[in-house]
N, C-alpha and C. Protein backbone atom coordinates (compact mmCIF):
# COMPACT_ATOMS: atom_id res chain seq x y z
N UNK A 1 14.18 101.18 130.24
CA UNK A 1 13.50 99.91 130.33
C UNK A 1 12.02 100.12 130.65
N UNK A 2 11.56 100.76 131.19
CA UNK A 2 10.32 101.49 132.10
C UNK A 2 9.73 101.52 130.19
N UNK A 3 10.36 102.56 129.77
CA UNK A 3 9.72 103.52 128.49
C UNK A 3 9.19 102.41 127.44
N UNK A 4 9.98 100.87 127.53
CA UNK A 4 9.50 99.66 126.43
C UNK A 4 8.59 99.22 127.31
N UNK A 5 8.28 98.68 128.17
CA UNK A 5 7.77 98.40 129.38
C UNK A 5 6.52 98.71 129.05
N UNK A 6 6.22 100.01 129.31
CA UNK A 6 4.92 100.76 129.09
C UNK A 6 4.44 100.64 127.51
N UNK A 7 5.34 100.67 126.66
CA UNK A 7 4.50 100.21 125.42
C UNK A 7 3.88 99.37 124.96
N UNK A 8 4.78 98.09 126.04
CA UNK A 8 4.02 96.85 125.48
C UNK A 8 2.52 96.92 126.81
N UNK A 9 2.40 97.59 127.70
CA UNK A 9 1.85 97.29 129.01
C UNK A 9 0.22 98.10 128.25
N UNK A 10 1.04 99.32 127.42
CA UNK A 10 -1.06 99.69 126.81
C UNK A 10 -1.52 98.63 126.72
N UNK A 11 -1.27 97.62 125.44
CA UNK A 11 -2.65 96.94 125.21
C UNK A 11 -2.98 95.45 126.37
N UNK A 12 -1.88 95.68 126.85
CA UNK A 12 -1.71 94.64 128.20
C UNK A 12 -3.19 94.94 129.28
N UNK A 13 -3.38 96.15 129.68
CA UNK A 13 -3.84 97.14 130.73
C UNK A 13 -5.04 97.17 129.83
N UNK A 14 -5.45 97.27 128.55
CA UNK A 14 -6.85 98.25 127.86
C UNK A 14 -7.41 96.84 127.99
N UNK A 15 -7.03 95.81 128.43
CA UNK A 15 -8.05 94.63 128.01
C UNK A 15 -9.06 94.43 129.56
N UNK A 16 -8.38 94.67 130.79
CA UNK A 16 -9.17 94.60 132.23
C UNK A 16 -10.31 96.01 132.20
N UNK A 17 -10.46 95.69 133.01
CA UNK A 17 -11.49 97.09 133.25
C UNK A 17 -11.11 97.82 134.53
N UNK A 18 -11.82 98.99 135.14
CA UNK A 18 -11.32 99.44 136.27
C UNK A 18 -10.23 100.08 135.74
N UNK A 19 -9.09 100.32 136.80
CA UNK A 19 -8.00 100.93 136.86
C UNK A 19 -7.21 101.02 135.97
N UNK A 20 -6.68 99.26 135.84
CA UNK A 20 -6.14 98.65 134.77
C UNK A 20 -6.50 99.51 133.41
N UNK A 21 -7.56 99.47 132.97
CA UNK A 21 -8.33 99.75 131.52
C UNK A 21 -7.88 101.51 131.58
N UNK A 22 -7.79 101.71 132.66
CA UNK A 22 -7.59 103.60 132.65
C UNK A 22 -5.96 103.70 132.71
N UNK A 23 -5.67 102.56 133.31
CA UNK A 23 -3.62 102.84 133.33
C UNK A 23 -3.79 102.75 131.73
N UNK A 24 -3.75 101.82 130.94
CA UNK A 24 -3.61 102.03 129.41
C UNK A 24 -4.39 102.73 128.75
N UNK A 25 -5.22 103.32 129.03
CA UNK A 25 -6.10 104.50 128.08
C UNK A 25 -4.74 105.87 128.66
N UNK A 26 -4.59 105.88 130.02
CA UNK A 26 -3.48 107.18 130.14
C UNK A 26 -1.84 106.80 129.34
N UNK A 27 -1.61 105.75 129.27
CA UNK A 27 -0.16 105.41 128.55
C UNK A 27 -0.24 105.34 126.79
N UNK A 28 -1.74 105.32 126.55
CA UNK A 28 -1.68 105.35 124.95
C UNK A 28 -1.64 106.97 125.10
N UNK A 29 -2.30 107.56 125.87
CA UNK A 29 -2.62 109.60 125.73
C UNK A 29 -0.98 110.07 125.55
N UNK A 30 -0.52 109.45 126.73
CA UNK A 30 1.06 109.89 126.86
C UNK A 30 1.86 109.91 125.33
N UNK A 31 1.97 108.21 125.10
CA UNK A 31 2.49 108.21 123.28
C UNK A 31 2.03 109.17 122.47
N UNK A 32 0.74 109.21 122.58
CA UNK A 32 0.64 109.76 121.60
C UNK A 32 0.63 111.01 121.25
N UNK A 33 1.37 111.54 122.03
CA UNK A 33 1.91 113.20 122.25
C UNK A 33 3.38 113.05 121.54
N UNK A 34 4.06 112.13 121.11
CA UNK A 34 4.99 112.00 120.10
C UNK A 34 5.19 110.85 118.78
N UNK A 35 3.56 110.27 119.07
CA UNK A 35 3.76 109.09 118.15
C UNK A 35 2.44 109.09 117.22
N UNK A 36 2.38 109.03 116.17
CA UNK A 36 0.88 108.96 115.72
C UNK A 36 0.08 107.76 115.97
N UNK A 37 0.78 106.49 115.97
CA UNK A 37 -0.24 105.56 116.78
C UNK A 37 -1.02 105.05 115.85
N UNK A 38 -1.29 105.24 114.57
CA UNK A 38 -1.53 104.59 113.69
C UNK A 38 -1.39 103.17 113.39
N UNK A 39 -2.96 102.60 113.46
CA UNK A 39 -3.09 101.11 114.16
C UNK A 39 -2.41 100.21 113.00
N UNK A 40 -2.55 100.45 111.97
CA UNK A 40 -2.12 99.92 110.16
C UNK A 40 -0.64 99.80 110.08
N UNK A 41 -0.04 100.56 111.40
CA UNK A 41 1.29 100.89 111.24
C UNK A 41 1.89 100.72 112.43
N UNK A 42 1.52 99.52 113.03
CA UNK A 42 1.53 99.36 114.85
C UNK A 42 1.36 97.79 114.58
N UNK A 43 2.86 97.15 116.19
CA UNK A 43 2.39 96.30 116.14
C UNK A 43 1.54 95.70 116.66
N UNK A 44 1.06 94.47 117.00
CA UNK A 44 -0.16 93.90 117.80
C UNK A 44 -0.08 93.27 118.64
N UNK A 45 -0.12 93.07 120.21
CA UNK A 45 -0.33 92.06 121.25
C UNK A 45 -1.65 92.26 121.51
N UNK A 46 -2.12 90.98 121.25
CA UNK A 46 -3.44 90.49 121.92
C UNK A 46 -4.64 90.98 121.24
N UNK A 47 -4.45 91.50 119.83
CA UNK A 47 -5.72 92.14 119.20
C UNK A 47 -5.22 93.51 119.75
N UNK A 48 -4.63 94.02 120.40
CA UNK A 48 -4.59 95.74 120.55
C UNK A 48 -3.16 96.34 120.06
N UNK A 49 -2.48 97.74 119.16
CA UNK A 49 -1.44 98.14 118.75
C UNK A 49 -0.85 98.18 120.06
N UNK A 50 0.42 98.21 119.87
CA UNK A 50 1.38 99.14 121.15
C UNK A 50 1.20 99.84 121.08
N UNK A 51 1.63 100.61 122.10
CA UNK A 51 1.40 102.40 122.56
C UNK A 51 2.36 102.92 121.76
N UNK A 52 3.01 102.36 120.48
CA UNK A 52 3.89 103.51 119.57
C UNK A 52 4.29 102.57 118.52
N UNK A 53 4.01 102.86 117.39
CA UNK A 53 4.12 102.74 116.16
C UNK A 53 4.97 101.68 115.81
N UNK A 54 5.32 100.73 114.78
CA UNK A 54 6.01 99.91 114.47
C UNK A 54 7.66 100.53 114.37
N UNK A 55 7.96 102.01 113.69
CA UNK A 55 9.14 102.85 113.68
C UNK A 55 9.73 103.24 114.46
N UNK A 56 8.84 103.77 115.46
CA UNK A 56 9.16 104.04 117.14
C UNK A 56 9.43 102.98 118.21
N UNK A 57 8.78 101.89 117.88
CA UNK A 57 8.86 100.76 118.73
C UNK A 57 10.37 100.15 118.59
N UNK A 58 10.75 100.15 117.62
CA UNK A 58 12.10 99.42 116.93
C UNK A 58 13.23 100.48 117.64
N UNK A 59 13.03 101.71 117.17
CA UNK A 59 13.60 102.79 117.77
C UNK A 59 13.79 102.43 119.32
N UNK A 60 13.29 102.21 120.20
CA UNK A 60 12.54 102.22 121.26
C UNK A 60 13.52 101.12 122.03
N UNK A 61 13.32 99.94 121.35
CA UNK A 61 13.67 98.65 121.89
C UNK A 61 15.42 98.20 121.44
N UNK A 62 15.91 98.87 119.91
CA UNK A 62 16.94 98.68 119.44
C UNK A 62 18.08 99.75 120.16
N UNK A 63 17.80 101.05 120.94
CA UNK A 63 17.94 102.24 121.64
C UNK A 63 18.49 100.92 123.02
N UNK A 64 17.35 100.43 123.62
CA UNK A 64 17.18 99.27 124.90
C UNK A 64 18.47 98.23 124.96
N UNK A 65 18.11 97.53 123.34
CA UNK A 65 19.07 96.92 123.07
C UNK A 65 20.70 96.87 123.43
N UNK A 66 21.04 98.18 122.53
CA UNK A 66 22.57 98.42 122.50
C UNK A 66 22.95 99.20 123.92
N UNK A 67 21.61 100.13 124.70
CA UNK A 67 22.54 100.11 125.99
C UNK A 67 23.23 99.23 126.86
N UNK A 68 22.01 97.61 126.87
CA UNK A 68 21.85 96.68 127.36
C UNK A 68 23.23 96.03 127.35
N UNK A 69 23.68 96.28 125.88
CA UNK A 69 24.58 95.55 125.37
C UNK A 69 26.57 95.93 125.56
N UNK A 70 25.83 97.76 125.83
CA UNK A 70 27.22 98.60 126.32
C UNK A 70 27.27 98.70 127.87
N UNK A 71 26.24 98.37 128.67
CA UNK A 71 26.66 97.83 130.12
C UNK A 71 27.63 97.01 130.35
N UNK A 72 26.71 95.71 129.67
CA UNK A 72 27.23 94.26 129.99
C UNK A 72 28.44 93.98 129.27
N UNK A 73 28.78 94.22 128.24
CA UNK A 73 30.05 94.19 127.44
C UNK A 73 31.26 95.07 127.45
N UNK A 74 30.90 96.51 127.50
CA UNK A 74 32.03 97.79 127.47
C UNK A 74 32.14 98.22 128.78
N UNK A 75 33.28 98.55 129.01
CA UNK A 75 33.47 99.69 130.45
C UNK A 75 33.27 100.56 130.34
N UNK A 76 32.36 101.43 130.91
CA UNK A 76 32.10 102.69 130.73
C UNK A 76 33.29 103.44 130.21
N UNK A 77 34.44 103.17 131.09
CA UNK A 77 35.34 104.80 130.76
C UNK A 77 36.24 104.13 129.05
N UNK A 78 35.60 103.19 128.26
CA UNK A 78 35.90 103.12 126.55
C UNK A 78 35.07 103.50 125.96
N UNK A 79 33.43 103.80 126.42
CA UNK A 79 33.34 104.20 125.51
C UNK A 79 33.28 105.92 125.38
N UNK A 80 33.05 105.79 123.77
CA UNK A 80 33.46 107.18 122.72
C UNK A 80 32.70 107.53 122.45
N UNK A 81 32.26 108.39 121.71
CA UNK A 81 31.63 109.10 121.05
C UNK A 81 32.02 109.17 119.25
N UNK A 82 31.14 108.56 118.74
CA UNK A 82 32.09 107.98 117.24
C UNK A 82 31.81 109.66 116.80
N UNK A 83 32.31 108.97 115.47
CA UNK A 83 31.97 110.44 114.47
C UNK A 83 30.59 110.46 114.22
N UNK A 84 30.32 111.99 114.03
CA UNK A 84 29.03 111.86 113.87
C UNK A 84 28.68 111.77 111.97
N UNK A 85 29.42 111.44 111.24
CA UNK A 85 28.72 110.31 110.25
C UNK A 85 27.98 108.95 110.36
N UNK A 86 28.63 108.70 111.97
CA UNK A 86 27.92 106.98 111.72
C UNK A 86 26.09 107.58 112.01
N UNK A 87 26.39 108.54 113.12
CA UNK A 87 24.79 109.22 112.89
C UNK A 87 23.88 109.36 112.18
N UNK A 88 24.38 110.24 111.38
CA UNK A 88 23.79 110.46 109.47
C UNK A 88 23.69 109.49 108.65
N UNK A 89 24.93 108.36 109.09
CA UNK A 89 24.49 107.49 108.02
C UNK A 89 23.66 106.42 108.86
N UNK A 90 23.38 106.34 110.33
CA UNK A 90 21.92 105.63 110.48
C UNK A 90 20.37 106.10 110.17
N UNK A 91 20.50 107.74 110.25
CA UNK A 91 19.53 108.19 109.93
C UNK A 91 19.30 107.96 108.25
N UNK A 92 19.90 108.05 107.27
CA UNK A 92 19.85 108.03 106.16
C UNK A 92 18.71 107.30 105.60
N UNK A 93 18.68 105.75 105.63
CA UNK A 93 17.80 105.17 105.30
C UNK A 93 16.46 105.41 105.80
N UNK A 94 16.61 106.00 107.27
CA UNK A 94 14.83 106.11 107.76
C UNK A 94 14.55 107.07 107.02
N UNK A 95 15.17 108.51 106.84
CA UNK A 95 14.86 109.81 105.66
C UNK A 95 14.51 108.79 104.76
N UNK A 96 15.24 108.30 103.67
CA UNK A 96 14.57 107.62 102.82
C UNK A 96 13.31 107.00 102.67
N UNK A 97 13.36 106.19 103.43
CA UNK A 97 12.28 105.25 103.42
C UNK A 97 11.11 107.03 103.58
N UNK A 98 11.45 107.48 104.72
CA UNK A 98 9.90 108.77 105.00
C UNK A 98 9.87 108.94 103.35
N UNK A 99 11.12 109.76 102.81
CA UNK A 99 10.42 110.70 101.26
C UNK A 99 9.93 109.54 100.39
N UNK A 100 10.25 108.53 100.45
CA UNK A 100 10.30 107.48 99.11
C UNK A 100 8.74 107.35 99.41
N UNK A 101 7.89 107.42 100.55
CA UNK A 101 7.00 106.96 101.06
C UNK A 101 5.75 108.14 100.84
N UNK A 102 6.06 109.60 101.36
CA UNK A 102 5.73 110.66 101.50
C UNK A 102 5.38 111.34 99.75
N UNK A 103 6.60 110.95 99.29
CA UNK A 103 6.52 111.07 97.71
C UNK A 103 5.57 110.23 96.95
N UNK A 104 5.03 109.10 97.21
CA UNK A 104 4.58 108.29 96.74
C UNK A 104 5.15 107.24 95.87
N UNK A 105 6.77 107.24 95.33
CA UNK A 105 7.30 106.82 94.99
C UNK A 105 7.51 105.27 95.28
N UNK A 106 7.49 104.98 96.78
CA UNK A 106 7.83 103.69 97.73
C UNK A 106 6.96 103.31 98.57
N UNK A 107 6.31 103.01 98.60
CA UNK A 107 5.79 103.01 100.03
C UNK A 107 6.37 102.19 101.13
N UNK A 108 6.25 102.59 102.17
CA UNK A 108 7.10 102.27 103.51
C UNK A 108 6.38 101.03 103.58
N UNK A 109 7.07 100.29 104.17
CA UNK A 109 6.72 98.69 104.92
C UNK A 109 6.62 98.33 105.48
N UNK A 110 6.28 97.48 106.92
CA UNK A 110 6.32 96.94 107.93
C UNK A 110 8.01 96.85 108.21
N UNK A 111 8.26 95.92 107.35
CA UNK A 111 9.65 95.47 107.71
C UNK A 111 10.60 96.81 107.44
N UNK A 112 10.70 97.59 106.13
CA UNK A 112 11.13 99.03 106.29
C UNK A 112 11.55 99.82 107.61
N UNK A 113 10.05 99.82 107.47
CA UNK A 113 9.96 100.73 109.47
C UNK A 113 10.48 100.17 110.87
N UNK A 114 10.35 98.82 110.61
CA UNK A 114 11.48 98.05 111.70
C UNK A 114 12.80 98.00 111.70
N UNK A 115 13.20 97.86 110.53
CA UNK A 115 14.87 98.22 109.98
C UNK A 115 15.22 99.22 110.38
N UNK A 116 14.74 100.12 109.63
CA UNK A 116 15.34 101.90 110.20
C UNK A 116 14.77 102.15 111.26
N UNK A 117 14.07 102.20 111.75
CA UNK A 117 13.84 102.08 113.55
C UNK A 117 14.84 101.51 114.41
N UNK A 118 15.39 99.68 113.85
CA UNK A 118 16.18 99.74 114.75
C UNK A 118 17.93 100.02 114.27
N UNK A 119 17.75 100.70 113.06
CA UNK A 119 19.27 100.89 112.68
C UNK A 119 19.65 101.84 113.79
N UNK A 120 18.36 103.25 114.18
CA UNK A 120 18.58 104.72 114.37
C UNK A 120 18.80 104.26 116.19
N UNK A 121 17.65 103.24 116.29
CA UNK A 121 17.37 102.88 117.80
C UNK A 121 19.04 102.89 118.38
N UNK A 122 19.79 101.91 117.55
CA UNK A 122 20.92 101.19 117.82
C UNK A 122 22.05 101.79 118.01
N UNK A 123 21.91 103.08 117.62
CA UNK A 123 23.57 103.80 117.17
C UNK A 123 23.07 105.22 118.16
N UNK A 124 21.89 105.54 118.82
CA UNK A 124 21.77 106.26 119.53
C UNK A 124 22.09 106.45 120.68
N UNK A 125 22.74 105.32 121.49
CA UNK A 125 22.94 104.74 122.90
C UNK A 125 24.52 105.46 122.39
N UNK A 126 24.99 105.11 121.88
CA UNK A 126 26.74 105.02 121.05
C UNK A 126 26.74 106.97 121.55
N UNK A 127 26.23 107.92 121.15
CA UNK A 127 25.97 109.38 121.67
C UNK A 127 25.08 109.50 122.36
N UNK A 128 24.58 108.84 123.27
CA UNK A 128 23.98 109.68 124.55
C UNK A 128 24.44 109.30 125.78
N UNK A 129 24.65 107.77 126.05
CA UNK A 129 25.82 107.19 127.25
C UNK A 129 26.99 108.00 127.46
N UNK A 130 27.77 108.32 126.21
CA UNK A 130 28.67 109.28 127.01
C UNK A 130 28.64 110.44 127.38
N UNK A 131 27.73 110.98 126.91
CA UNK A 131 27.19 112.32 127.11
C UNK A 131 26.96 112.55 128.33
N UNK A 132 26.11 111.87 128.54
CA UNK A 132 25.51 111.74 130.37
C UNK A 132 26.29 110.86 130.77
N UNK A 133 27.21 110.78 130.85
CA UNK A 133 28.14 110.22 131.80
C UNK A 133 29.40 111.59 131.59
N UNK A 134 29.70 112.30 130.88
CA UNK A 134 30.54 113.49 131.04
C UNK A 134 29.59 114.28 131.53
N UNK A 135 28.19 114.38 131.59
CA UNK A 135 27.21 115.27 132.17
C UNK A 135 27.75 115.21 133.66
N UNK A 136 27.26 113.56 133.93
CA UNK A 136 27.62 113.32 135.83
C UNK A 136 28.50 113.28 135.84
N UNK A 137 29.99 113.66 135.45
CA UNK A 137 31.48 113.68 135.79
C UNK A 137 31.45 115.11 136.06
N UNK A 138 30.82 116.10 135.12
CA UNK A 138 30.94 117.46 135.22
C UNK A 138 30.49 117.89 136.70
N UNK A 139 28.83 117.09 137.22
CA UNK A 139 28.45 117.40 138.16
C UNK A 139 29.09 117.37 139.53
N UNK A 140 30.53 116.47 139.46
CA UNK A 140 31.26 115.98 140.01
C UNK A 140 30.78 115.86 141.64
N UNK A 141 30.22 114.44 141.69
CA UNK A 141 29.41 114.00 142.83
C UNK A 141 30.99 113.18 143.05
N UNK A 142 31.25 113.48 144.38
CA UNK A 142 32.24 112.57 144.85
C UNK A 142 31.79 111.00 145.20
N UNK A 143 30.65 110.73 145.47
CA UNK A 143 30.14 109.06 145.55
C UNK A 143 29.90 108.68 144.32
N UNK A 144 29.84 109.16 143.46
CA UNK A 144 29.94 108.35 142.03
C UNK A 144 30.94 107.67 141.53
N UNK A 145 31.67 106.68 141.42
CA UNK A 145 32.81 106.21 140.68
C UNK A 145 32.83 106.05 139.92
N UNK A 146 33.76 106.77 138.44
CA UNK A 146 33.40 106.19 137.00
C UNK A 146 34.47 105.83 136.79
N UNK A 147 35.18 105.18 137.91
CA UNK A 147 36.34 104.41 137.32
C UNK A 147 37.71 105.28 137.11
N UNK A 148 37.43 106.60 137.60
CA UNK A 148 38.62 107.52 137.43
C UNK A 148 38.40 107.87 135.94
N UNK A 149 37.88 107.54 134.95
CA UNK A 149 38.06 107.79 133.55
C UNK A 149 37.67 109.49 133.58
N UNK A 150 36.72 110.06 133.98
CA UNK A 150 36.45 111.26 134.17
C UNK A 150 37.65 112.23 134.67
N UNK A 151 38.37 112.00 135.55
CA UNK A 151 38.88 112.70 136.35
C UNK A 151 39.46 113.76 135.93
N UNK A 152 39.79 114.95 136.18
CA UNK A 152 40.40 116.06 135.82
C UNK A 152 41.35 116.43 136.45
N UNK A 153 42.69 116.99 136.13
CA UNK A 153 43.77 117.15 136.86
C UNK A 153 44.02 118.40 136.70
N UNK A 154 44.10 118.39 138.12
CA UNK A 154 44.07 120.06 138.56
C UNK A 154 45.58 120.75 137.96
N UNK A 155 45.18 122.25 137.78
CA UNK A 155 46.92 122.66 137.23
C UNK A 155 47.04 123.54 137.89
């Protein structure tokens, strides 16, 4: 939540001066150590891009989304770990859209880059929630409760 937070908070912060104006000059530096930031390709609050790209942002927020959504809806100890085709086949279209784009064939779109941003965003929560949650079962902190779903039986 922090990580969307701060994207929308650059151009929030670059508009004061002082501190403010230096908190978002340091949170655009940060992005952009994994984002190109490309303003043509970014969305806009207030006349300034977010601190990450229209592809990343979707990524970002659709990622936000479906954890949001596997708190409040699923019990931890259901969920799974799907196959990893549904993986490949969320990534699929963003590959596309890159070569169709890269090739010159297509060019990528606004709406493109929001789609597959938040197809990839969306199905990423689906393999990493359980992951790190068999991570902290492994670590086996006795004040943690995951509901017994973890538990291991001794032989």
């Amino acid at each position: 939540m922090l990580w969307c937070a701060a994207i929308v908070a650059a151009p929030l912060l670059s508009f004061s001066a002082g501190i403010s104006h230096a908190a978002g000059s340091f949170i655009y530096e940060g992005f952009s150590r994994i984002c190109h930031q490309m303003d043509e390709r970014s969305f806009h609050l207030a006349g300034l891009k977010l601190g990450v790209c229209i592809r990343c942002s979707s990524m970002y927020f659709g990622f936000l989304a479906t954890l949001i959504l596997l708190l409040v809806f699923s019990p931890l100890q259901r969920i799974r770990i799907p196959s990893i085709r549904w993986l490949l086949a969320a990534f699929a279209p963003m590959l596309i859209d890159v070569v169709l784009n890269d090739t010159g064939i297509r060019l990528s779109t606004s709406t493109s880059r929001l789609i597959t941003g938040v197809i990839v965003g969306a199905v990423l929560p689906l393999y990493v929630v359980p992951s790190l949650l068999e991570a902290v079962a492994q670590i086996k902190l006795p004040s943690l409760n995951l509901g017994g779903f973890y538990a291991r039986k001794t032989q």
